[in-house]
N, C-alpha and C. Protein backbone atom coordinates (compact mmCIF):
# COMPACT_ATOMS: atom_id res chain seq x y z
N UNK A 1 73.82 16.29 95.45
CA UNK A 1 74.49 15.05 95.77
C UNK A 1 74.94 15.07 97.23
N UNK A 2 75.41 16.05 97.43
CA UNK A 2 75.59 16.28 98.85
C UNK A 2 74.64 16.34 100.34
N UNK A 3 73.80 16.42 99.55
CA UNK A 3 72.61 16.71 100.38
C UNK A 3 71.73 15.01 100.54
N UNK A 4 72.20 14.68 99.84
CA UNK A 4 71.27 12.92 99.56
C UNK A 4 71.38 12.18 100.21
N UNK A 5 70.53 11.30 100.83
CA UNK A 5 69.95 10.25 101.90
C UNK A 5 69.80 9.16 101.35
N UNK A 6 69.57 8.47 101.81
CA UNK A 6 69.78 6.76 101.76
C UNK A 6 68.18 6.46 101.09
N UNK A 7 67.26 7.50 101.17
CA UNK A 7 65.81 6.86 100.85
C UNK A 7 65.65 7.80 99.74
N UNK A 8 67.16 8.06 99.11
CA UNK A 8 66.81 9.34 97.97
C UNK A 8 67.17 7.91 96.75
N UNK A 9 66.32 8.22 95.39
CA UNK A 9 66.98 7.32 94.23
C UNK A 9 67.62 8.08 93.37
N UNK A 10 68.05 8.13 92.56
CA UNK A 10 69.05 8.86 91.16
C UNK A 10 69.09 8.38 90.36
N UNK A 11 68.62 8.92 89.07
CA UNK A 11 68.53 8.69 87.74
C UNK A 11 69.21 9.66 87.29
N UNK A 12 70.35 8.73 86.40
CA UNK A 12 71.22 9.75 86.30
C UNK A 12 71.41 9.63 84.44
N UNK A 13 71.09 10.35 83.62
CA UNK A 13 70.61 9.91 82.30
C UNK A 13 72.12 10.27 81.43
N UNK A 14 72.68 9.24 81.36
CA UNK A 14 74.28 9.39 80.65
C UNK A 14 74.90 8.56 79.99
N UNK A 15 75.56 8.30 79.35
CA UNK A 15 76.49 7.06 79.03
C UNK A 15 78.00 7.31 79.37
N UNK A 16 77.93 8.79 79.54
CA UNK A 16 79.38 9.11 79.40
C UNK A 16 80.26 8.28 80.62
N UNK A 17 81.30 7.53 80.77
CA UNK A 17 82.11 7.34 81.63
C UNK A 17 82.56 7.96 82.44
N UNK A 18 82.67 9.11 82.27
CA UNK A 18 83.41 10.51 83.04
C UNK A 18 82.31 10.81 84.07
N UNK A 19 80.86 10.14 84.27
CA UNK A 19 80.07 10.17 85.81
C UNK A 19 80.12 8.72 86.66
N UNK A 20 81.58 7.76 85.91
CA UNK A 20 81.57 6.67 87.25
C UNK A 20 82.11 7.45 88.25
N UNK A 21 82.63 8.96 88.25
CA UNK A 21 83.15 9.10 89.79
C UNK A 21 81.97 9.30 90.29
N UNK A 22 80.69 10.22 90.10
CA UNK A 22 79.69 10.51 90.70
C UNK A 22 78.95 9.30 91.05
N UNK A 23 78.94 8.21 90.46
CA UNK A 23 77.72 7.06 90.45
C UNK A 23 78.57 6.34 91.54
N UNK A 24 80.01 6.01 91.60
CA UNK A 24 80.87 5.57 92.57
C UNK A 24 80.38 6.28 94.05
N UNK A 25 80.21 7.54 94.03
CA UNK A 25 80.10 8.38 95.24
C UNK A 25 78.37 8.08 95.66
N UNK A 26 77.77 8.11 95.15
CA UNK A 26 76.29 7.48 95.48
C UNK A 26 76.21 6.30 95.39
N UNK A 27 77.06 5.33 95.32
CA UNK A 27 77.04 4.03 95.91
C UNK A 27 78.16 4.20 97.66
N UNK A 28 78.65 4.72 97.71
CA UNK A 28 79.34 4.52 98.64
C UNK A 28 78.61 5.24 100.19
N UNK A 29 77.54 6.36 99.61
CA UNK A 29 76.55 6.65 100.32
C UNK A 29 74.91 5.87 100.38
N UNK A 30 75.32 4.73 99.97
CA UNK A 30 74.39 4.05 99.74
C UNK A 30 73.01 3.82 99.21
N UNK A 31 72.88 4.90 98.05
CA UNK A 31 71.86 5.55 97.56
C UNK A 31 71.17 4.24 96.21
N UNK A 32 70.31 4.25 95.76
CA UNK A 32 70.23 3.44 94.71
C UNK A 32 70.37 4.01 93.70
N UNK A 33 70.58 3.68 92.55
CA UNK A 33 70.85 4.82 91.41
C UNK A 33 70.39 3.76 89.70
N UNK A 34 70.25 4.43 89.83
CA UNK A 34 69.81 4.27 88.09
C UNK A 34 70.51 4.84 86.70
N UNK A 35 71.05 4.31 86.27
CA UNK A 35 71.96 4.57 84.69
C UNK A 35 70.78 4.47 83.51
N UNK A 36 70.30 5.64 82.99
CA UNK A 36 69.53 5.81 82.13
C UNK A 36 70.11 6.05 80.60
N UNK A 37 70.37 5.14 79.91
CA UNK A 37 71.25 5.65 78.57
C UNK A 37 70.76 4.51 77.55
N UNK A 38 70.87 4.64 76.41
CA UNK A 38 71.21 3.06 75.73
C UNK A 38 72.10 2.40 75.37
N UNK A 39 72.08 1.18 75.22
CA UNK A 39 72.99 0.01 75.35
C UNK A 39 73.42 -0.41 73.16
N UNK A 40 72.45 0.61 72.49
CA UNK A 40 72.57 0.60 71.04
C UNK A 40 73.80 1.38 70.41
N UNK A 41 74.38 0.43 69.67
CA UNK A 41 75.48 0.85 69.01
C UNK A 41 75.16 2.19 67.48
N UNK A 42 75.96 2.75 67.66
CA UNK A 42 75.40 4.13 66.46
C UNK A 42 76.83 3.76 66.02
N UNK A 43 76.48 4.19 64.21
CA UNK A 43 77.13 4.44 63.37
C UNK A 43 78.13 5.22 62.73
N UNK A 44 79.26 5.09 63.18
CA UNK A 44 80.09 5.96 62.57
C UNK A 44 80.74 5.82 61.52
N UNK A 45 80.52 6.73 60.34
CA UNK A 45 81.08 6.44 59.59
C UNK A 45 80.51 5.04 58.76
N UNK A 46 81.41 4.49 57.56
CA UNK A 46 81.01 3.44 56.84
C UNK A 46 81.11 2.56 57.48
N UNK A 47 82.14 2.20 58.39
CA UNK A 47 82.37 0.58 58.68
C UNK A 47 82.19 0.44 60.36
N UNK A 48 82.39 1.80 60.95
CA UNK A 48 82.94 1.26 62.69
C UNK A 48 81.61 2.18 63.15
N UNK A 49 81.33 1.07 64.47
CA UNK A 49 80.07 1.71 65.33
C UNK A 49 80.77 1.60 66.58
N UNK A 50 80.09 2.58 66.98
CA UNK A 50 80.34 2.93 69.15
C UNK A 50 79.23 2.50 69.39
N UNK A 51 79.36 2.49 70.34
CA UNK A 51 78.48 1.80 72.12
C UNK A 51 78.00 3.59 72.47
N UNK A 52 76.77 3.30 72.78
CA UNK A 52 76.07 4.68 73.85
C UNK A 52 76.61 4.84 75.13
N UNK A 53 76.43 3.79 75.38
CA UNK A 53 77.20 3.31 77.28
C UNK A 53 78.52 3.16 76.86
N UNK A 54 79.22 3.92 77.85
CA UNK A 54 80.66 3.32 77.82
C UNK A 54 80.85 1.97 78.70
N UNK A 55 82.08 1.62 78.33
CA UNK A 55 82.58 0.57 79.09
C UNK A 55 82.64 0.67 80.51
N UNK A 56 82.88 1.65 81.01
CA UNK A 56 83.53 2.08 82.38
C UNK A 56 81.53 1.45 83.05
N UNK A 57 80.50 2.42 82.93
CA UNK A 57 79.48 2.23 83.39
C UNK A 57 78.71 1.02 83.21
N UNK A 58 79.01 0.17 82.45
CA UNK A 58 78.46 -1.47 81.76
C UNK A 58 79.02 -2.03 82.76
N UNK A 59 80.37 -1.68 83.04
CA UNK A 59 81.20 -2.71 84.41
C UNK A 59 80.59 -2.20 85.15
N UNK A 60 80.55 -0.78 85.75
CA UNK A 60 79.89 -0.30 86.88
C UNK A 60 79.00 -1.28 87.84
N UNK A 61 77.83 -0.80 86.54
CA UNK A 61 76.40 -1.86 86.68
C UNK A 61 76.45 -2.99 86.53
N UNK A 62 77.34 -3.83 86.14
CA UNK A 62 77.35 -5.67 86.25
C UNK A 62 78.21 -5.57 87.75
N UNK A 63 79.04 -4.93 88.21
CA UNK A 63 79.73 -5.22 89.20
C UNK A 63 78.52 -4.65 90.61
N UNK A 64 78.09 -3.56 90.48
CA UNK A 64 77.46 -3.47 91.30
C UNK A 64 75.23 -3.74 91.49
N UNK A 65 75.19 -4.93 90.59
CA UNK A 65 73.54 -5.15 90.79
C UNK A 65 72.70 -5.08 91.79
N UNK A 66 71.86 -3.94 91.47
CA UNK A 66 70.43 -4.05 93.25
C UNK A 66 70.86 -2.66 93.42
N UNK A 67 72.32 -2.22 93.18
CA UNK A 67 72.45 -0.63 93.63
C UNK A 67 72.46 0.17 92.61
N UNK A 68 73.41 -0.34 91.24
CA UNK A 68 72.96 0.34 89.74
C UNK A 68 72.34 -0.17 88.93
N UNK A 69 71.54 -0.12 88.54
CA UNK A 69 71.19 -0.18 87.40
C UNK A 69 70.59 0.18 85.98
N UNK A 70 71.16 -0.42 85.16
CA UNK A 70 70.84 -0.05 83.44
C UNK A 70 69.50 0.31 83.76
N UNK A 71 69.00 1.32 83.11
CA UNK A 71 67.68 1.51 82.33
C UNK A 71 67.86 1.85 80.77
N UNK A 72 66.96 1.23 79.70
CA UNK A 72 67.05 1.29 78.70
C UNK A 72 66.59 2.60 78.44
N UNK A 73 66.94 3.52 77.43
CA UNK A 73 66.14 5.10 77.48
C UNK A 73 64.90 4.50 76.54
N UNK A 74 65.25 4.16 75.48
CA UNK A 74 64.22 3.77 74.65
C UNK A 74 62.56 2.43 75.20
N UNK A 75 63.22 1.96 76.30
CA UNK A 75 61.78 1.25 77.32
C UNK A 75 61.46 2.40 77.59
N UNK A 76 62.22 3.25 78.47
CA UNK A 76 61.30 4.58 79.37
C UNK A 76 60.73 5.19 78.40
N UNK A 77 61.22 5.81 76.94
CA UNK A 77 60.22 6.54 76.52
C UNK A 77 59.29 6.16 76.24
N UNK A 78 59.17 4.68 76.00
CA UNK A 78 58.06 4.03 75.55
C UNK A 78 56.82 4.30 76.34
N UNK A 79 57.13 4.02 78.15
CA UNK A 79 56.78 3.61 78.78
C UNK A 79 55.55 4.91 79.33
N UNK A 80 56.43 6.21 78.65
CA UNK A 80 56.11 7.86 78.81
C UNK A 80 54.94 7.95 78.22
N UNK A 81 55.24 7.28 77.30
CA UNK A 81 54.44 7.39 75.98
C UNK A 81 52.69 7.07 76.15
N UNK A 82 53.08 5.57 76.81
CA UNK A 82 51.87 4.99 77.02
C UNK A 82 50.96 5.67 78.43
N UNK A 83 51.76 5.84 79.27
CA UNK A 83 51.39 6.75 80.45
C UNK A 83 50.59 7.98 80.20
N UNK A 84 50.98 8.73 78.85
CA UNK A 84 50.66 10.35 78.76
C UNK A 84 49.19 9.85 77.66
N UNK A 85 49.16 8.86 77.13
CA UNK A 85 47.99 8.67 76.04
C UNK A 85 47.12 8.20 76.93
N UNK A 86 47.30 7.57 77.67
CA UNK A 86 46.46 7.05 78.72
C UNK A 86 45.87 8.13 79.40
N UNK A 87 46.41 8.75 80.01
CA UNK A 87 46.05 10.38 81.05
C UNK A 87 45.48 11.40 79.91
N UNK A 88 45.46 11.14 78.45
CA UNK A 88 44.70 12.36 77.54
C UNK A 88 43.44 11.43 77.02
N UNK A 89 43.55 9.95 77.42
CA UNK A 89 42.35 9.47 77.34
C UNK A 89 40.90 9.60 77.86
N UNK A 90 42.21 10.09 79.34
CA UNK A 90 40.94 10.09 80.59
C UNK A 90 40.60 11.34 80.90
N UNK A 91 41.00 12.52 80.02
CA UNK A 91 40.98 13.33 80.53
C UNK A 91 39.78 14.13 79.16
């Protein structure tokens, strides 16, 4: 992080809240960054579900658009997916 340049990107694969200080600090160095997590609620228990993303990083990324943003994990794996069948096609 310390070492990072303005033409560096960051994917930073989390939901946890406890990396808006880091994602804060690579915006302020003007880096682009990427929040890789999902936005799907899991089940706890019988009645109450959580959020993957916390709150803290959902504001993050609506407050700061063009410099963070959401990536869905479940598009990217998809996206892995189709990439690696493709390359054992051709190969």
């Amino acid at each position: 992080m310390e070492l990072a340049q303005k033409d560096n990107v960051f994917y930073i694969f989390t939901g946890d809240g406890d990396f808006e200080f880091l994602i804060k600090n690579v915006i302020l160095k003007g880096i682009k960054c990427y929040v890789v997590s999902s936005a799907n609620k899991v089940r706890i228990g019988k009645r109450y579900f959580i959020s993957r993303l916390s709150k803290k990083l959902r504001k993050l990324c609506a407050e700061n658009l063009g410099v963070v943003d959401f990536v869905e994990i479940d598009r990217l794996k998809m996206r892995i997916k189709k990439e690696n069948a493709t390359q054992v096609d051709v190969l």
